[in-house]
Protein backbone atom coordinates (compact mmCIF):
# COMPACT_ATOMS: atom_id res chain seq x y z
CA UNK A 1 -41.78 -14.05 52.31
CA UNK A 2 -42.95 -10.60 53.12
CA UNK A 3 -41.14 -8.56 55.89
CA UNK A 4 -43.02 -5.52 57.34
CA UNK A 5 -42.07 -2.27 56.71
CA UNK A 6 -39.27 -0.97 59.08
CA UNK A 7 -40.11 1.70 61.46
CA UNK A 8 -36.59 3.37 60.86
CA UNK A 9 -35.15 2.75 57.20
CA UNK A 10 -31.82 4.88 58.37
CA UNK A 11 -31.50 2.34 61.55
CA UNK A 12 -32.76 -0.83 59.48
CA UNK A 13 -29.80 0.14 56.64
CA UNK A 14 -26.80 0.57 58.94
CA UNK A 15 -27.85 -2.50 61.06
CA UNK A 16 -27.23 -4.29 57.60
CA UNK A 17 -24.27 -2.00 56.43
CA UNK A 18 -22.79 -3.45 59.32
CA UNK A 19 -23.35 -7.27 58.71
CA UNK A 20 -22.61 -6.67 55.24
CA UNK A 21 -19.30 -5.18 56.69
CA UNK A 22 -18.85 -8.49 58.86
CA UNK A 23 -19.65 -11.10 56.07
CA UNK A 24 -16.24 -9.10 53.56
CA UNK A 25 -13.49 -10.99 56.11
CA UNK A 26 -15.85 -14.33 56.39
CA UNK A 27 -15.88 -14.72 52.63
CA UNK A 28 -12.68 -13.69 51.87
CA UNK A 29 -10.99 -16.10 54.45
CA UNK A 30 -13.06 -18.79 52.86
CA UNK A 31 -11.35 -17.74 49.40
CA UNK A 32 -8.02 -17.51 50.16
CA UNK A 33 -7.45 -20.38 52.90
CA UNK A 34 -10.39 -23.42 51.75
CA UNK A 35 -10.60 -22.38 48.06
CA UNK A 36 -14.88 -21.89 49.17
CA UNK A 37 -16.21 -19.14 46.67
CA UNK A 38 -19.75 -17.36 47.71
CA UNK A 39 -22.00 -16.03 45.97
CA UNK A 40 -25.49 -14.68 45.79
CA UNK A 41 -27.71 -15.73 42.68
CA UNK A 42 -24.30 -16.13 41.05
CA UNK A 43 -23.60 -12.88 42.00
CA UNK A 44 -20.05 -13.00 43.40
CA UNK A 45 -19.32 -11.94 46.97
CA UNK A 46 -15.11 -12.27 46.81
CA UNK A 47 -13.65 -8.55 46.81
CA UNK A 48 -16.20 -7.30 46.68
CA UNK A 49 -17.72 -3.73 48.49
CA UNK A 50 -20.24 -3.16 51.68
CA UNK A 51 -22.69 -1.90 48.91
CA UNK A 52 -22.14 -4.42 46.35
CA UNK A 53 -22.64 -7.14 49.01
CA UNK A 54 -26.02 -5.26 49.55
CA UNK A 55 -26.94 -4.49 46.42
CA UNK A 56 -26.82 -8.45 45.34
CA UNK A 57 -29.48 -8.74 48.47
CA UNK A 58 -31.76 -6.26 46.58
CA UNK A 59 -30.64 -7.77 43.24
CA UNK A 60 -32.91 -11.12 45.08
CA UNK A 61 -35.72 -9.17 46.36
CA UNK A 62 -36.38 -7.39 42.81
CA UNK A 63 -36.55 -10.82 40.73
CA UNK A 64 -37.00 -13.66 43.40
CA UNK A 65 -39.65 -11.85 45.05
CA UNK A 66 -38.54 -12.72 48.45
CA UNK A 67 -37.61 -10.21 51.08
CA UNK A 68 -33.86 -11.42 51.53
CA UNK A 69 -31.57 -9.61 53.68
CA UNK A 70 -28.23 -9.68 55.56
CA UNK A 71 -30.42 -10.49 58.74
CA UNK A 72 -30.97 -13.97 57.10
CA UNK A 73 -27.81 -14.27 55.10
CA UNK A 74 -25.68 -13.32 57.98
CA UNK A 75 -25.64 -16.30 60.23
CA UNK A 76 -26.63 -18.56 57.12
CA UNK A 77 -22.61 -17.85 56.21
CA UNK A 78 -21.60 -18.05 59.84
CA UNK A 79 -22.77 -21.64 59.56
CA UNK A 80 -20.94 -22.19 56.43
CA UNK A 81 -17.73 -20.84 58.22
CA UNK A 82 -18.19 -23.39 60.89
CA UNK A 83 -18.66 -26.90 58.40
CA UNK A 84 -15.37 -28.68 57.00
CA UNK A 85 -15.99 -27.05 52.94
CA UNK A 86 -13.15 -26.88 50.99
CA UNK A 87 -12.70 -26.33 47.12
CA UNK A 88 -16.58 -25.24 46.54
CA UNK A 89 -18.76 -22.58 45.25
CA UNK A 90 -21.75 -22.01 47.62
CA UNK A 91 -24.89 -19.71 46.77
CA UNK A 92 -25.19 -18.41 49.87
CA UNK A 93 -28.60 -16.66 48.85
CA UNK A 94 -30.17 -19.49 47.37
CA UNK A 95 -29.40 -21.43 50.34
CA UNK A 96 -30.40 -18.91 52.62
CA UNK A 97 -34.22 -18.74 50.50
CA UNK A 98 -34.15 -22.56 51.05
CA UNK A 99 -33.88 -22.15 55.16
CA UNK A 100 -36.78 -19.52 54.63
CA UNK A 101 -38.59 -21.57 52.61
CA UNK A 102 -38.48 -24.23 54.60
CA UNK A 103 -38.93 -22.74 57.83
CA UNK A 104 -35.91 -23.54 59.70
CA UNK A 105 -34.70 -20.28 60.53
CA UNK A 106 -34.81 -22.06 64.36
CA UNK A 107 -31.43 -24.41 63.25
CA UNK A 108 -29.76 -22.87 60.48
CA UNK A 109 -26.07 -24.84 61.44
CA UNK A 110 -28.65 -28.20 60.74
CA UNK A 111 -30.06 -26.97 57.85
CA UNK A 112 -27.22 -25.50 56.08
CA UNK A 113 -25.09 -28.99 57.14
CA UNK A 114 -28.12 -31.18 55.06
CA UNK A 115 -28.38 -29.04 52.47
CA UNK A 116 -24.24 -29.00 51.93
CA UNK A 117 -24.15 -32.81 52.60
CA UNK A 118 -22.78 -33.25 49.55
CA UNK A 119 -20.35 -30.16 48.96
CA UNK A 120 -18.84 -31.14 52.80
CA UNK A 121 -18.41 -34.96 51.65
CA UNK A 122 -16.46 -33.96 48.44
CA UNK A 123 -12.88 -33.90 49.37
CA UNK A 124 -11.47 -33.71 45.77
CA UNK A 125 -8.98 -31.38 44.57
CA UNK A 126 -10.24 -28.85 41.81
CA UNK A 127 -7.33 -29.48 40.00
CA UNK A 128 -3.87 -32.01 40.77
CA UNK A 129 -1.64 -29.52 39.80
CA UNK A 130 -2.16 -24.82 39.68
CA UNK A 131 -2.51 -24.74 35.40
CA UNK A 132 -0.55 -22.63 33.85
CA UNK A 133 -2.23 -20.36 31.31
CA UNK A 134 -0.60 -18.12 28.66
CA UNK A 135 -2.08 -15.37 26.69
CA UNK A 136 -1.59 -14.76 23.17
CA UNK A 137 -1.91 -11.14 22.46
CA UNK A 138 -3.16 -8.28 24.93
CA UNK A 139 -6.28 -6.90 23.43
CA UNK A 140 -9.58 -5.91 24.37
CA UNK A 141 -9.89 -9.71 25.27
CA UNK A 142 -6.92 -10.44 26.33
CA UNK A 143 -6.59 -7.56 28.66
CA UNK A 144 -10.07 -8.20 30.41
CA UNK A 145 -9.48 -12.35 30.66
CA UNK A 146 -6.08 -10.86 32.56
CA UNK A 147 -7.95 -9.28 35.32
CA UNK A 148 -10.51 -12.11 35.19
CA UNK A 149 -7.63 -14.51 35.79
CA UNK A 150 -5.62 -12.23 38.21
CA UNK A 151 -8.83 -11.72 40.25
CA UNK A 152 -9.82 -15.32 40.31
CA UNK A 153 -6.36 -16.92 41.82
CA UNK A 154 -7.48 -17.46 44.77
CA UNK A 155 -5.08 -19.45 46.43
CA UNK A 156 -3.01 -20.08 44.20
CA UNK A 157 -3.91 -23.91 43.41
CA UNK A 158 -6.63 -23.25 39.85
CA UNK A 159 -5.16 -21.27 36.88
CA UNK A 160 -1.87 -19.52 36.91
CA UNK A 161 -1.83 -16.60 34.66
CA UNK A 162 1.77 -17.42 34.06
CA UNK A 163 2.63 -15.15 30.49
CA UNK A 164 1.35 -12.59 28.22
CA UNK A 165 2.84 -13.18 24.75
CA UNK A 166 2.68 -9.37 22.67
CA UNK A 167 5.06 -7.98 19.47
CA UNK A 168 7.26 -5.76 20.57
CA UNK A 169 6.40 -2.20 19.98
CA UNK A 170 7.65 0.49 18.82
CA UNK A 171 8.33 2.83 22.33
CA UNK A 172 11.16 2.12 24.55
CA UNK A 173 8.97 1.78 27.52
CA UNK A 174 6.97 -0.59 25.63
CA UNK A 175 6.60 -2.68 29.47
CA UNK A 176 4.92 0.36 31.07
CA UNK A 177 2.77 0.98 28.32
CA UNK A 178 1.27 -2.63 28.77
CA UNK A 179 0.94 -2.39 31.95
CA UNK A 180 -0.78 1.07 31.86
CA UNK A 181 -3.48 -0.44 29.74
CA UNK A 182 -4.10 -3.08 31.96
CA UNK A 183 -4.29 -0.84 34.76
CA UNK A 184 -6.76 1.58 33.41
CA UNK A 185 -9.57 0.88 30.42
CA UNK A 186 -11.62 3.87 29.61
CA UNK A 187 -14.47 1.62 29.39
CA UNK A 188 -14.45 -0.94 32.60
CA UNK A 189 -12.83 1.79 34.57
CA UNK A 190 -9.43 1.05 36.98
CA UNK A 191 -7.95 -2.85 37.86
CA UNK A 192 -8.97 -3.34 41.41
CA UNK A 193 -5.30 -4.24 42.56
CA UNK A 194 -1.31 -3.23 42.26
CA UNK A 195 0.73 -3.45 38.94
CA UNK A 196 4.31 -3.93 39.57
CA UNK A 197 6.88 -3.30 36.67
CA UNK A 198 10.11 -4.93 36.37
CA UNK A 199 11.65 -4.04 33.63
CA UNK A 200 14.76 -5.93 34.15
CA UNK A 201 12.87 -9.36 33.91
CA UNK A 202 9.61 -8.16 32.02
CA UNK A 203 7.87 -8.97 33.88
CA UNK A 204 4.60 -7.83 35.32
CA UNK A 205 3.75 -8.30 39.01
CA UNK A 206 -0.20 -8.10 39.19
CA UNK A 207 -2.02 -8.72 42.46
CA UNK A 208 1.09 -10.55 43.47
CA UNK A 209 1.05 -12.65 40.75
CA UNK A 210 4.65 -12.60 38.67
CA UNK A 211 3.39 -12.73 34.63
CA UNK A 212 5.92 -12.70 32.04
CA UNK A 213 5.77 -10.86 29.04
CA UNK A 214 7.53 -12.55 26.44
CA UNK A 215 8.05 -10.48 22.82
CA UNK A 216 7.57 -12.66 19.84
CA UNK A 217 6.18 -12.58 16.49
CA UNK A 218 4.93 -16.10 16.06
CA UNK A 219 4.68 -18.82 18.38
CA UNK A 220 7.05 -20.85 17.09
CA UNK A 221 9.79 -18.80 18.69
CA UNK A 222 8.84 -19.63 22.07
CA UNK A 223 10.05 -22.26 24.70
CA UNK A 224 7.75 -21.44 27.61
CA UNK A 225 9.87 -24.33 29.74
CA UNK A 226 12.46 -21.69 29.77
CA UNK A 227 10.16 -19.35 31.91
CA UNK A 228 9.28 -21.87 34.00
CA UNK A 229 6.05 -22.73 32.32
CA UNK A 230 4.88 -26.08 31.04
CA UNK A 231 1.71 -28.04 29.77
CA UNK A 232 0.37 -24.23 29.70
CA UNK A 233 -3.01 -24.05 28.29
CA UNK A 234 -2.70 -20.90 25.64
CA UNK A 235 -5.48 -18.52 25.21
CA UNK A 236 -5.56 -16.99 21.50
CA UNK A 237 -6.76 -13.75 21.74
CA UNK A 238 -5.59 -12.02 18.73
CA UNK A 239 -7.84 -13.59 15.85
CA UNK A 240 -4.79 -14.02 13.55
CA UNK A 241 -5.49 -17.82 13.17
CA UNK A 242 -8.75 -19.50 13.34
CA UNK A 243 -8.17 -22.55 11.98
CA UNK A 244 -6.57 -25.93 13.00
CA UNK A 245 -3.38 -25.43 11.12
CA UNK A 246 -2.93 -22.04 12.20
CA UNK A 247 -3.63 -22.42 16.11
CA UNK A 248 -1.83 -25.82 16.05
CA UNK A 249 1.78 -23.80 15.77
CA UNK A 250 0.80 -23.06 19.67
CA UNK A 251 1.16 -26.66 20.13
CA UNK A 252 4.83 -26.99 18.55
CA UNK A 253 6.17 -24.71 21.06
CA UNK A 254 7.67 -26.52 24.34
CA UNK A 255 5.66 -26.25 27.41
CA UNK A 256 2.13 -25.83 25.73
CA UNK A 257 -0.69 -28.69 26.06
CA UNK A 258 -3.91 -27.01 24.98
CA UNK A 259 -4.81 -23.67 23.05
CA UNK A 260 -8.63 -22.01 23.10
CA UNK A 261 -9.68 -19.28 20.71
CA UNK A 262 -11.56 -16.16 21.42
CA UNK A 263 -12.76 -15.64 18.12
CA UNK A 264 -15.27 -18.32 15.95
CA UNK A 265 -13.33 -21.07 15.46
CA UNK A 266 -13.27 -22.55 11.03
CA UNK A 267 -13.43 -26.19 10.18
CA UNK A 268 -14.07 -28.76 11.85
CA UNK A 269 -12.68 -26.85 15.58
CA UNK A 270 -15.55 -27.31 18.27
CA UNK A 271 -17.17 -24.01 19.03
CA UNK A 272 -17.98 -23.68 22.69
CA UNK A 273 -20.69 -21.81 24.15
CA UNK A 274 -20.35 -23.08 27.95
CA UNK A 275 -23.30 -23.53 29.28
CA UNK A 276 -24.67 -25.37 26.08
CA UNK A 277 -21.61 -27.68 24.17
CA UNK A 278 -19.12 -27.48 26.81
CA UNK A 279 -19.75 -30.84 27.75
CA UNK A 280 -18.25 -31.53 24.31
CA UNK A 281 -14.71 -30.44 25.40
CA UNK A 282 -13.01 -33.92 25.73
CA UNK A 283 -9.45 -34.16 27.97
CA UNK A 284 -7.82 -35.41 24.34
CA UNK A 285 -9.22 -32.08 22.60
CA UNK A 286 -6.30 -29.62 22.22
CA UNK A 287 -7.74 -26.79 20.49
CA UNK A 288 -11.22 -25.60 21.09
CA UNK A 289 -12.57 -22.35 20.06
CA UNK A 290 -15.25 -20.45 22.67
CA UNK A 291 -17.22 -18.65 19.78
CA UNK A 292 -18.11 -15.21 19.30
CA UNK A 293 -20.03 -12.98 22.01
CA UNK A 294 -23.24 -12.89 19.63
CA UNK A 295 -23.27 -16.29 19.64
CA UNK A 296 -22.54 -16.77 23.52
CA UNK A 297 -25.55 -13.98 23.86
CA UNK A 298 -28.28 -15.81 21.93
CA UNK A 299 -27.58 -19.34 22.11
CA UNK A 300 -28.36 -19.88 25.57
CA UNK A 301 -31.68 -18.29 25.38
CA UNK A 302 -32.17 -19.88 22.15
CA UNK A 303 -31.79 -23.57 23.64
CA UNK A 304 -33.81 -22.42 26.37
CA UNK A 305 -37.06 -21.31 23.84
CA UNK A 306 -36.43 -24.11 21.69
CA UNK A 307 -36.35 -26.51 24.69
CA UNK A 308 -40.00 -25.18 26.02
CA UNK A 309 -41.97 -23.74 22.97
CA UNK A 310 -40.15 -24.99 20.21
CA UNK A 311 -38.79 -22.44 17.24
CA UNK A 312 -39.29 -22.86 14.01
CA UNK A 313 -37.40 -20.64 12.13
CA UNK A 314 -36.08 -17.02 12.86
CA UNK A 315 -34.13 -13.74 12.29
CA UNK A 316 -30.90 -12.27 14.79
CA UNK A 317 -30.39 -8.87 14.80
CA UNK A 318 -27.66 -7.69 16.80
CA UNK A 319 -27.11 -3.85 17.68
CA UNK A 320 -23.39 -4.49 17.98
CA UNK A 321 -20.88 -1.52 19.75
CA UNK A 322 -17.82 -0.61 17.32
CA UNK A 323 -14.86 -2.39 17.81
CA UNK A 324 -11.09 -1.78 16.64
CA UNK A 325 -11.58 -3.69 13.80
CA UNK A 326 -13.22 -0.48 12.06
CA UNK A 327 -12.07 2.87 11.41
CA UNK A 328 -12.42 6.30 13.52
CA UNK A 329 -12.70 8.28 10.70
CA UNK A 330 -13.18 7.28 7.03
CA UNK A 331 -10.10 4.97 5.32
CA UNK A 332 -9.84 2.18 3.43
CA UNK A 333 -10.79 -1.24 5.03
CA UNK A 334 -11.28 -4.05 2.79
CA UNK A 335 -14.75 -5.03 4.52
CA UNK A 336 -17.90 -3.45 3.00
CA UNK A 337 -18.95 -0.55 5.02
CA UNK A 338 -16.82 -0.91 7.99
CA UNK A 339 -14.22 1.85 6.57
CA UNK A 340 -16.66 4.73 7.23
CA UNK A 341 -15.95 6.72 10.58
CA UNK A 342 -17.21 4.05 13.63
CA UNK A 343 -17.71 7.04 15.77
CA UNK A 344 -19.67 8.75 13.71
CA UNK A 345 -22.12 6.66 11.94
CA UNK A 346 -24.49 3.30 12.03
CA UNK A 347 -22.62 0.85 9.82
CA UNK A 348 -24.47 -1.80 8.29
CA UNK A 349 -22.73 -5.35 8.35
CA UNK A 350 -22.75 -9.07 8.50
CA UNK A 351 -22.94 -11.16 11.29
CA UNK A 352 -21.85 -15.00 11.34
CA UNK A 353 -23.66 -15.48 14.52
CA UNK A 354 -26.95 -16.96 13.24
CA UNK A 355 -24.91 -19.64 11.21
CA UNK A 356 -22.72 -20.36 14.13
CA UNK A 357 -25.38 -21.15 16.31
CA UNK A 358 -25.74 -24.88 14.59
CA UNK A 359 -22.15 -25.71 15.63
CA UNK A 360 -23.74 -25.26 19.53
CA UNK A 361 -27.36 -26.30 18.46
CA UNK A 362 -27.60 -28.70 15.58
CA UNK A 363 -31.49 -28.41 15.94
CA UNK A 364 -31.22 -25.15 14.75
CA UNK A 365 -29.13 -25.31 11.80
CA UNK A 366 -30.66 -23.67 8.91
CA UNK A 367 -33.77 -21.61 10.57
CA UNK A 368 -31.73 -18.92 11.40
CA UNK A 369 -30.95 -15.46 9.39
CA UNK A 370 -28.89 -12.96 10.43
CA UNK A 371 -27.18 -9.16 10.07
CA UNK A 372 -25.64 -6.70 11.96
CA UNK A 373 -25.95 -2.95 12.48
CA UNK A 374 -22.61 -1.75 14.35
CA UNK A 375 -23.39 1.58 16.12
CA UNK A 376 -21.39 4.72 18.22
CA UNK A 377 -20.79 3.54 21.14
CA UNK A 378 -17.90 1.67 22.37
CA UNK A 379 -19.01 -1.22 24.59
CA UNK A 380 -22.61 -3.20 25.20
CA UNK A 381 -25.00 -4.83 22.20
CA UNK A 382 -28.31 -5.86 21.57
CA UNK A 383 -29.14 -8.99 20.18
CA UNK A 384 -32.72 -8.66 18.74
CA UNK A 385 -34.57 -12.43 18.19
CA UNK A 386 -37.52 -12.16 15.91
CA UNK A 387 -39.12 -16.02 16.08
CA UNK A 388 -41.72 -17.88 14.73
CA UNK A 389 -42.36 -20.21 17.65
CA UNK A 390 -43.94 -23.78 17.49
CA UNK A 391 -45.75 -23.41 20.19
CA UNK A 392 -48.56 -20.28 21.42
CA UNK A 393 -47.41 -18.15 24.08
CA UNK A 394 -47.75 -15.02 25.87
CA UNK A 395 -45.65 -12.35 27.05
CA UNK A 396 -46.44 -12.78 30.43
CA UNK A 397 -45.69 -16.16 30.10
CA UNK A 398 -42.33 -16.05 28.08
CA UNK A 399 -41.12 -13.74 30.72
CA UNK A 400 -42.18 -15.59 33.35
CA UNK A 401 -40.13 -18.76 32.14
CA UNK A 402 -37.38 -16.89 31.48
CA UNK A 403 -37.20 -15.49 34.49
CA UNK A 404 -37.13 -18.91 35.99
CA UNK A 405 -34.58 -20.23 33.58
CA UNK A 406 -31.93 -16.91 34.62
CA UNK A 407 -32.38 -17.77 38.15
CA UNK A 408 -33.09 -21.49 38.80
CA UNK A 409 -31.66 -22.81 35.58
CA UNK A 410 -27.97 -24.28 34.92
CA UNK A 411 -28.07 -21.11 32.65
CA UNK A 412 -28.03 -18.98 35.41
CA UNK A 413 -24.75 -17.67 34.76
CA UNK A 414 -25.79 -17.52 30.83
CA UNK A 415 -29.03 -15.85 31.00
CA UNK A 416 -29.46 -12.65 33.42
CA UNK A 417 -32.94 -10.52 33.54
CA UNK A 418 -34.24 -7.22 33.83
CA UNK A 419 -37.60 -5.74 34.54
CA UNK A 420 -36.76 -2.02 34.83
CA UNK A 421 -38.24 0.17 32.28
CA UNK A 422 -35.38 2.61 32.66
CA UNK A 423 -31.93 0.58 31.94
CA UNK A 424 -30.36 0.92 28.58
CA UNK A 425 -26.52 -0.13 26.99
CA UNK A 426 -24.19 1.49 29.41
CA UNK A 427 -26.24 0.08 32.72
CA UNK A 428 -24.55 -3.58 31.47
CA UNK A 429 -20.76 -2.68 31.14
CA UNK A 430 -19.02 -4.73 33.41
CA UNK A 431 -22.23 -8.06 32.88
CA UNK A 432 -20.61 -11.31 33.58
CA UNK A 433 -23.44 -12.69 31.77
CA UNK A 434 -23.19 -13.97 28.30
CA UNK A 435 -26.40 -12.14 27.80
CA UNK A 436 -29.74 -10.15 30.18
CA UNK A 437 -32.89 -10.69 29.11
CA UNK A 438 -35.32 -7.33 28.76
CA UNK A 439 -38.12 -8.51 29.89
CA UNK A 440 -39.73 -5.15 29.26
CA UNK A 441 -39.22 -5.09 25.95
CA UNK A 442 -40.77 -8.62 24.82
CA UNK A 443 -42.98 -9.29 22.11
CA UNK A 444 -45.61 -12.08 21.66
CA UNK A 445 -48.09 -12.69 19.87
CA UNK A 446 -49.45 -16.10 19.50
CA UNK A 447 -46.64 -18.19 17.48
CA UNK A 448 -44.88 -15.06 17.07
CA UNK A 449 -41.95 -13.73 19.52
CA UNK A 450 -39.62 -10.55 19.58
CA UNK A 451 -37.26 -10.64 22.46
CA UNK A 452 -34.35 -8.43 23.54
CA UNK A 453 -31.17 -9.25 24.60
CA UNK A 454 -28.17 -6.53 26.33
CA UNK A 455 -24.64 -8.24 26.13
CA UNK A 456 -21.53 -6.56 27.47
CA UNK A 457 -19.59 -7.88 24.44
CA UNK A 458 -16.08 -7.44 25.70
CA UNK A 459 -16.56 -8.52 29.59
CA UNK A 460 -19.42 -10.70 29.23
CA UNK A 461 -17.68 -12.71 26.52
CA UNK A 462 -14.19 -12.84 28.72
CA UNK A 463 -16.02 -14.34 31.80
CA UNK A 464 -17.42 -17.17 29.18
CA UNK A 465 -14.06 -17.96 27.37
CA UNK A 466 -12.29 -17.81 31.14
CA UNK A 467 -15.49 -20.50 31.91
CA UNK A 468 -14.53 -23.03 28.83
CA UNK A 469 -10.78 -22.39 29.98
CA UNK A 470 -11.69 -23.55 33.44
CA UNK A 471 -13.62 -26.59 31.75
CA UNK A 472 -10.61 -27.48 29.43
CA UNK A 473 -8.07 -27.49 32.38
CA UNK A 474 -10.76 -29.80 34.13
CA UNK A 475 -10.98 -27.51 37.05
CA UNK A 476 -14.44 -29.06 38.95
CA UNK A 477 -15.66 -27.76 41.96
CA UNK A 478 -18.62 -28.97 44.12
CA UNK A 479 -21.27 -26.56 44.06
CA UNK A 480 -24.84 -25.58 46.14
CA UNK A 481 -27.24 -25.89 44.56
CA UNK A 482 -25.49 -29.39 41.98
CA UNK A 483 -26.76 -27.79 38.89
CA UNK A 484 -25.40 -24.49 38.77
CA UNK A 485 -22.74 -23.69 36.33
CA UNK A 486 -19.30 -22.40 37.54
CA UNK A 487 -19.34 -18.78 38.33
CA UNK A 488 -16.26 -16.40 37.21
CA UNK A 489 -15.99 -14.07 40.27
């Protein structure tokens, strides 16, 4: 649908400043009192800005090539207001491209009442019970699946961030200093919210939301019961254990049901990439691990090649950002390489990433290489997939599917895409995609594929593992359109 030019852009952008302005209350009141989350091509809409409300309009017009605006999406969420929804997450521009599709701009309450038939019919409670959720450390992870958590409470009745569980350090004001890092990251910038400290009870008071911090140096020193926590699900964050002996000790302590890994899980432990396996996670499973963030980046696109043109066999390069686990200036490490000043240089490394992608996709097991080049900057990788394909293609076509696949797919929340010729690594800090697809930058020829992949491999990675933590608790919410995956807001 093409709209004609306006004949005043100034008076055309405050008429939808101003609806933009109107929809923040509608959606939030949805949140808070009916559990309803809206979004726009999975981008969220809850707390969020004027601009960033119209920004995910333009977001639609770039890639959907439809002239979506708040004109349309205005009284499309009016609509939504006025039907019985509870407990659902509604794509309010998807829907909205349906009515304009279908021509029934004339009866939008109709329309939007058929199409949500089957959201308004589902009456069932996300979850019987709020879940309580602990985390395990207060890292780069654990720090960003806090605000995640925090900022997806809604009303109160889905996951509880109940407890962070950290070794006591070595200041006195040890509290403030964790809260202080939660508060401001010089990476993904300020929390959106209050941080209350209360030292006498440690504990933190985030967004109104009363977390404990509990000192301890294993788990097996904790009852959780007697902070008013039980059949907690426990999020790992501190790679110290990675097997099923080691993560089981979670399970000894009282008031803990469940434990999920943000690290690649050894053994026989499932590794999760939602959006592919997560259908694996069974309600008797009590330890699950949610992979790496290479592997979250390049499985889902992987599945989705392999599923239309086949690949035979392949090579994964990822460009990864340094992480703590190297040095800032040269010391001894006992890895190869990765003692050498991060800041400073291009370390080469290995990656486990193209191995781990047969625990997700057995089909693949064994055409795969992979290595790793970890560069200066501190946040946002590349994932670079060299492929021999089974099938011919071209680059117009590859792109074309994949565009299709990041906006119409159940991997929509997987799989984002770019055409711009202009972004590069720090345009995707703050992606709640497990991966973007550069369209720009593909490859083809004939059999023969290179494609490019930006992943923001701290936030990206946290809105996935909060995804399989959502699946593990058995949160389920009815959704428009059915097969879209669960968006983190």
């Amino acid at each position: 649908m093409n709209r004609p030019k306006p004949d005043d852009f100034f008076k055309d952008w405050k008429a939808r400043e101003a609806l933009a302005e109107s929809m923040i209350p509608m959606v939030g009141k949805l949140y808070r009192e009916r559990n309803v989350s809206i979004t726009i091509y999975g981008k969220p809409l809850v707390n969020r800005s004027v601009i960033d409300i119209m920004k995910a309009h333009r977001f639609v017009r770039q890639v959907e090539q439809n002239e979506l605006s708040e004109f349309e999406s205005f009284p499309m969420l009016e609509a939504i207001c006025n039907l019985d929804i509870v407990s659902a997450e509604i794509d309010l521009g998807k829907l909205t491209v349906a009515c304009m599709n279908a021509e029934q701009t004339a009866n939008i309450t109709a329309f939007a009442e058929q199409e949500l038939a089957e959201v308004i019919s589902n009456t069932n409670q996300p979850l019987e019970a709020p879940q309580d959720v602990v985390l395990y450390g207060f890292g780069r992870i654990g720090r960003l699946v806090a605000r995640l958590l925090v900022e997806n409470a809604g009303g109160g009745d889905c996951l509880r961030l109940k407890a962070i569980v950290v070794r006591k350090g070595g200041a006195a004001n040890d509290l403030v200093k964790r809260a202080s890092l939660l508060r401001r990251d010089s990476v993904h910038g300020s929390f959106k919210g209050t941080i209350r400290v209360d030292e006498e009870t440690n504990t933190l008071v985030v967004n109104g939301n009363e977390v404990k911090v509990i000192y301890a140096n294993n788990p097996a020193e904790i009852d959780y019961t007697e902070y008013g926590i039980d059949n907690a699900i426990v999020v790992d964050n501190t790679g110290v254990w990675r097997d099923e002996d080691g993560l089981g000790q979670h399970l000894q302590s009282k008031g803990v049901k469940k434990v999920i890994l943000t690290a690649p899980g050894k053994g026989n432990l499932k590794n999760i990439v939602y959006g592919i396996n997560n259908k694996d996670i069974l309600p008797e499973d009590t330890i699950v691990s949610a992979a790496s963030c290479t592997t979250n980046a390049i499985v889902p696109v992987l599945k989705s090649l392999l599923d239309k043109f086949g690949v035979r066999h392949g090579h994964v390069e990822t460009v990864h950002a340094f992480t703590n686990d190297q040095n800032l200036i040269d010391n001894y490490h006992k890895g190869e390489r990765r003692g050498r000043a991060a800041p400073l240089n291009m370390v080469l490394t290995e990656t486990g990433a193209a191995k781990a992608v047969a625990k997700a996709l057995p089909e693949l097991k064994g055409k795969l290489t992979g290595n790793a080049i970890r560069v200066p900057t501190p946040n946002v990788s590349m994932a670079i997939l060299n492929l021999q394909l089974e099938e011919e293609t071209t680059k117009e076509g590859l792109n074309e599917y994949m565009r299709d696949v990041a906006l119409h797919s159940s991997l929509n929340l997987q799989i984002d895409y770019t055409n711009s010729p202009e972004v590069v690594s720090s345009d995707f800090v703050g992606s709640r995609h497990a991966c973007v697809f550069d369209a720009k930058a593909t490859i083809v020829d004939g059999q023969s594929a290179v494609i490019y992949l930006w992943y923001d491999n701290e936030f990206g990675y946290s809105c996935q593992v909060v995804r399989c933590l959502e699946d593990m608790a058995g949160l389920a919410l009815a959704r428009y359109p059915a097969k879209a995956a669960l968006a983190v807001q």
